[in-house]
C-alpha atoms as a PDB file:
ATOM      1  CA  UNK A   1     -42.689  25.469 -27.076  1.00  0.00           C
ATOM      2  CA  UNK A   2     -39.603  25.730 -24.758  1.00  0.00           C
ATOM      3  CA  UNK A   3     -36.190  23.832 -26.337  1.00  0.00           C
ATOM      4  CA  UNK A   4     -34.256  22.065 -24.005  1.00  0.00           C
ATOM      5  CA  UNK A   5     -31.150  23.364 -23.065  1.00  0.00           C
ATOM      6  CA  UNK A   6     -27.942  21.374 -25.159  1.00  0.00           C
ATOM      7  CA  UNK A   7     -26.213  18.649 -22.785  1.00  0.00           C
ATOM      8  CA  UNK A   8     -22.521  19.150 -21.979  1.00  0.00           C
ATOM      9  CA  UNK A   9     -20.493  16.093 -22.897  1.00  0.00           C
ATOM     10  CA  UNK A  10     -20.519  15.231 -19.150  1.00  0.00           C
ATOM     11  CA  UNK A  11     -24.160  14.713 -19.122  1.00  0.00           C
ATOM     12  CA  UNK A  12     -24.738  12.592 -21.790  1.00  0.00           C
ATOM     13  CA  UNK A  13     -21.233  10.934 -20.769  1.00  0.00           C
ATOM     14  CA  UNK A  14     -23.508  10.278 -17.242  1.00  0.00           C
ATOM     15  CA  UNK A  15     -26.856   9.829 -19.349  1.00  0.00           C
ATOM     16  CA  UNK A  16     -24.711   6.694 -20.755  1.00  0.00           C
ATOM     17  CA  UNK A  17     -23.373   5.219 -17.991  1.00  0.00           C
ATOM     18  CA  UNK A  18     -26.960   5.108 -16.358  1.00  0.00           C
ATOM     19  CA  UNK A  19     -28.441   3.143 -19.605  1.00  0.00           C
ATOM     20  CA  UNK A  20     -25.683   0.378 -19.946  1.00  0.00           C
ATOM     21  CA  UNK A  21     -24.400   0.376 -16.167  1.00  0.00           C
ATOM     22  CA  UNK A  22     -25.499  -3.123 -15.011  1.00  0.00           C
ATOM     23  CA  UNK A  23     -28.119  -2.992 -12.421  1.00  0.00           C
ATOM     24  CA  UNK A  24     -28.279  -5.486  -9.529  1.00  0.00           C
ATOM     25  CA  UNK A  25     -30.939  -7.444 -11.072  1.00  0.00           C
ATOM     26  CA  UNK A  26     -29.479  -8.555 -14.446  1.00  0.00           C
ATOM     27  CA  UNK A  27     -26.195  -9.368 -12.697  1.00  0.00           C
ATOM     28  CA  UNK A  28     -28.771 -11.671  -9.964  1.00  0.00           C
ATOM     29  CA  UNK A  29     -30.673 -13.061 -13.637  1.00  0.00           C
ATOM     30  CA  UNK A  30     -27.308 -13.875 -15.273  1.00  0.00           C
ATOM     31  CA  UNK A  31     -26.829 -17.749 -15.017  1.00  0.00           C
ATOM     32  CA  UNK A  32     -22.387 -17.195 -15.159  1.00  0.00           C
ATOM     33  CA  UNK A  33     -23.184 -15.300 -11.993  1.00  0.00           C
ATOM     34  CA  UNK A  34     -25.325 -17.236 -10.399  1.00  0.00           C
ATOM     35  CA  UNK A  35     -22.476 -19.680  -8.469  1.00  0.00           C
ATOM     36  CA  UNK A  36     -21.275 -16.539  -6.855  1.00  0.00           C
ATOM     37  CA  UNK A  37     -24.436 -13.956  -7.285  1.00  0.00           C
ATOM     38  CA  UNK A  38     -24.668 -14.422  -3.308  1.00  0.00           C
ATOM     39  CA  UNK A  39     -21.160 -12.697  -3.193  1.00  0.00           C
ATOM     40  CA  UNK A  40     -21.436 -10.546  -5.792  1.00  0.00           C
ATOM     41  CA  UNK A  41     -24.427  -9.131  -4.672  1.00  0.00           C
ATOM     42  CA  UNK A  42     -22.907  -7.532  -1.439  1.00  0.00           C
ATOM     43  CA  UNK A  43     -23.886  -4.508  -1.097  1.00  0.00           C
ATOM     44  CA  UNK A  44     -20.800  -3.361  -0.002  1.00  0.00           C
ATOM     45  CA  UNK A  45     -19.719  -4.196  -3.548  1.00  0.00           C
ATOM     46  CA  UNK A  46     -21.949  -1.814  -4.806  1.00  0.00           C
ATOM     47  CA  UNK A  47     -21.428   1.221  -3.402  1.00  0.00           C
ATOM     48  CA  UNK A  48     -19.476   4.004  -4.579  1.00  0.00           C
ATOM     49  CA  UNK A  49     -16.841   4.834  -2.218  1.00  0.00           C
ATOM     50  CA  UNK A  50     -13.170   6.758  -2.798  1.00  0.00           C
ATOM     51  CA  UNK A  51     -11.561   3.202  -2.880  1.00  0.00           C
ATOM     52  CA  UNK A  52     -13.861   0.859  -4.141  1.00  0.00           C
ATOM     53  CA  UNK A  53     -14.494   3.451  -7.595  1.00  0.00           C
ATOM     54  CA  UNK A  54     -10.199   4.101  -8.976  1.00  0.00           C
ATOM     55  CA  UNK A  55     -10.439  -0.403  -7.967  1.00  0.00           C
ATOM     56  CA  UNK A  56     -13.475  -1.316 -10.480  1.00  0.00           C
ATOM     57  CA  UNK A  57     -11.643   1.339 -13.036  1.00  0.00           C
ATOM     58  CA  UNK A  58      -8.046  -1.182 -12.902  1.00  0.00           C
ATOM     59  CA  UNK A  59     -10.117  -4.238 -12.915  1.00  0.00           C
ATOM     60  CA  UNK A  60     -12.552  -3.097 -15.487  1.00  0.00           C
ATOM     61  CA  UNK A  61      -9.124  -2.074 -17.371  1.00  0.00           C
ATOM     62  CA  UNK A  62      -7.776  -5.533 -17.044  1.00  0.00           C
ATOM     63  CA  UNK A  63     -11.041  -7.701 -17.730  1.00  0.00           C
ATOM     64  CA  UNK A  64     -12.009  -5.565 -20.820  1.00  0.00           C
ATOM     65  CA  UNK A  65      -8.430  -6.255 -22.676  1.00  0.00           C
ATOM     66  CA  UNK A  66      -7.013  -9.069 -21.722  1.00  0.00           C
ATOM     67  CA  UNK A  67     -10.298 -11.482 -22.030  1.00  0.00           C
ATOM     68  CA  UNK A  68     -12.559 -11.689 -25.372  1.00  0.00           C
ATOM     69  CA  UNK A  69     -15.587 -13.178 -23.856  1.00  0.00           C
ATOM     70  CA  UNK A  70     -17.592 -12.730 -20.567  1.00  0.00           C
ATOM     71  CA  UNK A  71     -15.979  -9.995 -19.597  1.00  0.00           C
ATOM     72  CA  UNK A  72     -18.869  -8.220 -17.799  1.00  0.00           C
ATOM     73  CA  UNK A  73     -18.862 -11.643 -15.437  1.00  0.00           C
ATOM     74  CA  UNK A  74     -14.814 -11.796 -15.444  1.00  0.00           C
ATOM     75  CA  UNK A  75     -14.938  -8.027 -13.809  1.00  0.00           C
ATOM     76  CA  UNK A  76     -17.669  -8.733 -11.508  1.00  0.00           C
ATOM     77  CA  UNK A  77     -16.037 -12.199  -9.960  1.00  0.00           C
ATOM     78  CA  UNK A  78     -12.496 -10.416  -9.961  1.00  0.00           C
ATOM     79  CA  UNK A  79     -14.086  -7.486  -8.233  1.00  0.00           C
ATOM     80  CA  UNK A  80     -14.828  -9.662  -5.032  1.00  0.00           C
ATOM     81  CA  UNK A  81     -11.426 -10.247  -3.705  1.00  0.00           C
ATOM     82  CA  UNK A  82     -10.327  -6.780  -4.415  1.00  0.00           C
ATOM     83  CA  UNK A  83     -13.451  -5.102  -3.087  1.00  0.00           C
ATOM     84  CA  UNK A  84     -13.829  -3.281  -5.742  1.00  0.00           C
ATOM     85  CA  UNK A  85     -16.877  -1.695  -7.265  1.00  0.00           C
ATOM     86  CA  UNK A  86     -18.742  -4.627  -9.365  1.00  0.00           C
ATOM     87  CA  UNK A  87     -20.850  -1.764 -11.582  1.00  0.00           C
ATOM     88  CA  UNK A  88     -17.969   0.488 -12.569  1.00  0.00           C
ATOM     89  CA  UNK A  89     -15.593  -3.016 -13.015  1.00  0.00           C
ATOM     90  CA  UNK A  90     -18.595  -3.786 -15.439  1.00  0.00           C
ATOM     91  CA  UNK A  91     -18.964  -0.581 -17.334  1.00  0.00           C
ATOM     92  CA  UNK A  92     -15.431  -0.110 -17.614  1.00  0.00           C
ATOM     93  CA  UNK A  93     -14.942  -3.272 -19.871  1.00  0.00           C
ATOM     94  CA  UNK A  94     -16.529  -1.317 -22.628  1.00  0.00           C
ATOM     95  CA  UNK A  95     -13.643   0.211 -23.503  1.00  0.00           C
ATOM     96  CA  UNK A  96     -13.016  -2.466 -25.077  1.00  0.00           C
ATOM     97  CA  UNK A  97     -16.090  -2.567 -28.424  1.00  0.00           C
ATOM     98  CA  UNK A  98     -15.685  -3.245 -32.031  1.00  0.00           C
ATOM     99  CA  UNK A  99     -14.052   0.262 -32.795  1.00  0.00           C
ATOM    100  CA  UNK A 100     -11.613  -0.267 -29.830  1.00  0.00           C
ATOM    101  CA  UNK A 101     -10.325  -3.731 -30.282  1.00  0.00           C
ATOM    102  CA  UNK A 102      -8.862  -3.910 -33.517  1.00  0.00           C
ATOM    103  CA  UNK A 103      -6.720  -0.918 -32.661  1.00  0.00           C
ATOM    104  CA  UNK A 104      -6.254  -2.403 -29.134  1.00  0.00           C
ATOM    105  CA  UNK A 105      -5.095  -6.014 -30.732  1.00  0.00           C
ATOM    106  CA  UNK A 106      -2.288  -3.771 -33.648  1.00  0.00           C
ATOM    107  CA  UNK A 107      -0.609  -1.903 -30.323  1.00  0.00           C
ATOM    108  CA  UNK A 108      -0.865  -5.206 -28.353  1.00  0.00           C
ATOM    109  CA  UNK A 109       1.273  -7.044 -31.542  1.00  0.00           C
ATOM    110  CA  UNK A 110       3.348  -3.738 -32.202  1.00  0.00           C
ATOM    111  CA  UNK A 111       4.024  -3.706 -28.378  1.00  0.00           C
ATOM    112  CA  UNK A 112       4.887  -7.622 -27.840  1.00  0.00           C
ATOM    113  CA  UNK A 113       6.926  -7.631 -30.991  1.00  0.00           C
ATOM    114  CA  UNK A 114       9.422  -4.860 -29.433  1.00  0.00           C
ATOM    115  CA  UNK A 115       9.329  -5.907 -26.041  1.00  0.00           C
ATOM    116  CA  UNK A 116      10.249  -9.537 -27.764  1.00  0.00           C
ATOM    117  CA  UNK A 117      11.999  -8.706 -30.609  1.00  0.00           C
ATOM    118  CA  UNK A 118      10.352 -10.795 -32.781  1.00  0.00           C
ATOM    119  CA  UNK A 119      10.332 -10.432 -36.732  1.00  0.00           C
ATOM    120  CA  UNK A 120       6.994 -12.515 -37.003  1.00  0.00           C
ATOM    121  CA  UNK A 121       5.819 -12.040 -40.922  1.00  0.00           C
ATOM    122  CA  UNK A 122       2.783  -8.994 -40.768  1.00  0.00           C
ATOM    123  CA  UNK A 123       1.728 -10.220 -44.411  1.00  0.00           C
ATOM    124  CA  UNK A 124      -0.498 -13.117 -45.112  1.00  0.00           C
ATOM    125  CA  UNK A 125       1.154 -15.355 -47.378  1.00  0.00           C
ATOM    126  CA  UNK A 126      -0.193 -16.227 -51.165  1.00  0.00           C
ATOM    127  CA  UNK A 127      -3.685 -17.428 -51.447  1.00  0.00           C
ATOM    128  CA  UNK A 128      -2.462 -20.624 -52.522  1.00  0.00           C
ATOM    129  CA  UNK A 129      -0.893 -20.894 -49.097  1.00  0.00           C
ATOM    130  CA  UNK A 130      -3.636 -19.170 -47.113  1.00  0.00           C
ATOM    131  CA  UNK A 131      -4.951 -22.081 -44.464  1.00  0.00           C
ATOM    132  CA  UNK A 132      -1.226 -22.865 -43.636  1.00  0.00           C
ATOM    133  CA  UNK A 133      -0.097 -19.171 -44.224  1.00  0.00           C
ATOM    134  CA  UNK A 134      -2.234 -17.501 -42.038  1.00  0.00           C
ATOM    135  CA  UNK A 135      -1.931 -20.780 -39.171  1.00  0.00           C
ATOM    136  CA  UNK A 136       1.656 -19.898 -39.102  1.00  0.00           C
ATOM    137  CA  UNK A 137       1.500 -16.210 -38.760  1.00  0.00           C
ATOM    138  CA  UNK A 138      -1.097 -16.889 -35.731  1.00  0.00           C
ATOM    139  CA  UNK A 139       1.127 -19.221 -34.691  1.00  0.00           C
ATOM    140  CA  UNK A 140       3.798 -16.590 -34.428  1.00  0.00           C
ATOM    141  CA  UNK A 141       2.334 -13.720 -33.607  1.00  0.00           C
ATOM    142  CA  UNK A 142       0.845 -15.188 -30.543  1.00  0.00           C
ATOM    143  CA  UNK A 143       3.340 -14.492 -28.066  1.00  0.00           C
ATOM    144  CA  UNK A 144       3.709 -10.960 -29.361  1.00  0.00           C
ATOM    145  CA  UNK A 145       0.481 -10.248 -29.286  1.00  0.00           C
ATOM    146  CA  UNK A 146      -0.282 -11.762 -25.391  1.00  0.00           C
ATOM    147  CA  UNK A 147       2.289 -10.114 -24.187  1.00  0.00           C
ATOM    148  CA  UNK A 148       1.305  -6.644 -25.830  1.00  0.00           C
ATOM    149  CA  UNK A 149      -2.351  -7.212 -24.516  1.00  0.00           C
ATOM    150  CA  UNK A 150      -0.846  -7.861 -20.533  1.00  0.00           C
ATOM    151  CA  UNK A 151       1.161  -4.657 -20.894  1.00  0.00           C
ATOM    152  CA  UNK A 152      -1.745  -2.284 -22.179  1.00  0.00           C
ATOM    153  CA  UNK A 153      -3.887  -4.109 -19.428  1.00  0.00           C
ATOM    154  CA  UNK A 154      -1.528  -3.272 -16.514  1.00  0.00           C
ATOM    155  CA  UNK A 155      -0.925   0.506 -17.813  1.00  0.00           C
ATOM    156  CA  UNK A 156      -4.412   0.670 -18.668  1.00  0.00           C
ATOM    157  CA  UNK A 157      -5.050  -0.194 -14.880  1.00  0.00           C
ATOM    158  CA  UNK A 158      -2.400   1.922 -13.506  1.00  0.00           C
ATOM    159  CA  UNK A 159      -3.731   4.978 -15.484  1.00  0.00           C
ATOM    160  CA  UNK A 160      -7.068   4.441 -14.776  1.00  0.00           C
ATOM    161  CA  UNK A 161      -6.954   3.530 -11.206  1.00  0.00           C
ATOM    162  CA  UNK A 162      -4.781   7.023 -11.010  1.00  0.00           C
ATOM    163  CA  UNK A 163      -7.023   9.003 -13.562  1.00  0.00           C
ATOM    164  CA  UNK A 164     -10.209   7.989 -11.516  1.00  0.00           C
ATOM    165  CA  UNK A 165      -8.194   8.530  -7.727  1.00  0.00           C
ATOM    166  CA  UNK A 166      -7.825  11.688  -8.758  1.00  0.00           C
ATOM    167  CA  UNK A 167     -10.869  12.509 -10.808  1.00  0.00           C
ATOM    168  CA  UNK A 168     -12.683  11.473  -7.385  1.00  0.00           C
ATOM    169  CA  UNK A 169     -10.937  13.585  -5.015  1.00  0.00           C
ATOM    170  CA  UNK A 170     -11.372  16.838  -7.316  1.00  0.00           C
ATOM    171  CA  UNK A 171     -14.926  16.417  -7.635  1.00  0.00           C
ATOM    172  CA  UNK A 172     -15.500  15.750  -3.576  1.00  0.00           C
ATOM    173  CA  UNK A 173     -13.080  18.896  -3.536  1.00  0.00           C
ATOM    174  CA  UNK A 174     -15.384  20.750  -5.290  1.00  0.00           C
ATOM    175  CA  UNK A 175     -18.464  19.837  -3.651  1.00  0.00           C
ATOM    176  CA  UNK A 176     -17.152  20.958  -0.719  1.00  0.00           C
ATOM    177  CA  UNK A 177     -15.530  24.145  -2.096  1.00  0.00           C
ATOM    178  CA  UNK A 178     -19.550  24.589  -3.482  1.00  0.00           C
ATOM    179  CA  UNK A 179     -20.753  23.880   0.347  1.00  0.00           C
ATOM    180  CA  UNK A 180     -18.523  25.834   1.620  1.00  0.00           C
ATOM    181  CA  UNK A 181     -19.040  29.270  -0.486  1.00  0.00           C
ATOM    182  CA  UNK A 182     -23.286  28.027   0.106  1.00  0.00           C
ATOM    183  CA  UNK A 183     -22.655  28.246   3.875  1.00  0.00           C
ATOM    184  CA  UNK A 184     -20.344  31.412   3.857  1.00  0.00           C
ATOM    185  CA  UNK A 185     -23.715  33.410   2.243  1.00  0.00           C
END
């Protein structure tokens, strides 16, 4: 009995992306897409291009963080004035998950609070204070925290528009560095 040969990080990496990417048929079952499912359904929408790709990264980026709910919907209706690509805009709002967001939500506070310079209190007040305690730290660290979460959403987009740019033209430089040394044998 033959063992099969240990996946690179890459392949399962891939191996993921094909299991949760969202396929043209759940987006055309979901009933938040259904007002626009005749747009987002363009094929032209869906296909992977040198442009379309680094765009559904940023958007993905910005959906993911800045909105709690829907977010898979959010990417795919942003995606259609941008042309972007509506199943890598999808995927890519799973970086935000349950392991990712509380860390996401401390940097977006830390962030807001020293762009702001706000002192809001970090500690909850006594129990005995607790419903208004915690109201009023919400209350305060708000502001902080919105304006933490926009600025990790726009260099999250920046980044990974650039990060995937680039990550595209090196791989279409190697396949034709590969076609090329395939040709010159």
């Amino acid at each position: 009995m033959a063992t099969a040969a240990p996946r690179s990080m890459w392949q399962r990496a891939a191996g993921w992306c094909r299991r949760n990417l969202p396929t043209r048929e759940s987006m055309e079952r979901s009933r938040m897409l259904r007002p626009v499912a005749h747009r987002v359904l363009a094929p032209e929408l869906w296909r992977f291009t040198r442009r379309s790709v680094p765009r559904g990264v940023a958007l993905g980026m910005v959906a993911g963080v800045i909105f709690p709910v829907a977010q898979i919907a959010i990417a795919a209706v942003i995606a259609l004035p941008f042309r972007a690509n509506v199943p890598v805009a999808a995927l890519t709002t799973f970086i935000t998950n349950p392991f990712t967001t509380p860390l996401i939500l401390i940097a977006a506070y830390q962030i807001g609070r020293w762009v702001l310079h706000v002192d809001a209190p970090v500690v909850a007040q006594p129990v005995a204070e607790a419903a208004t305690g915690w109201l009023q730290w919400l209350w305060e660290a708000g502001p902080a925290t919105v304006t933490g979460l926009v600025i990790i959403a726009a260099a999250g987009a920046v980044l990974g528009y650039g990060v995937s740019a680039l990550g595209w033209r090196l791989w279409i430089a190697r396949k034709w560095r590969n076609r090329h040394n395939k040709e010159s044998m």
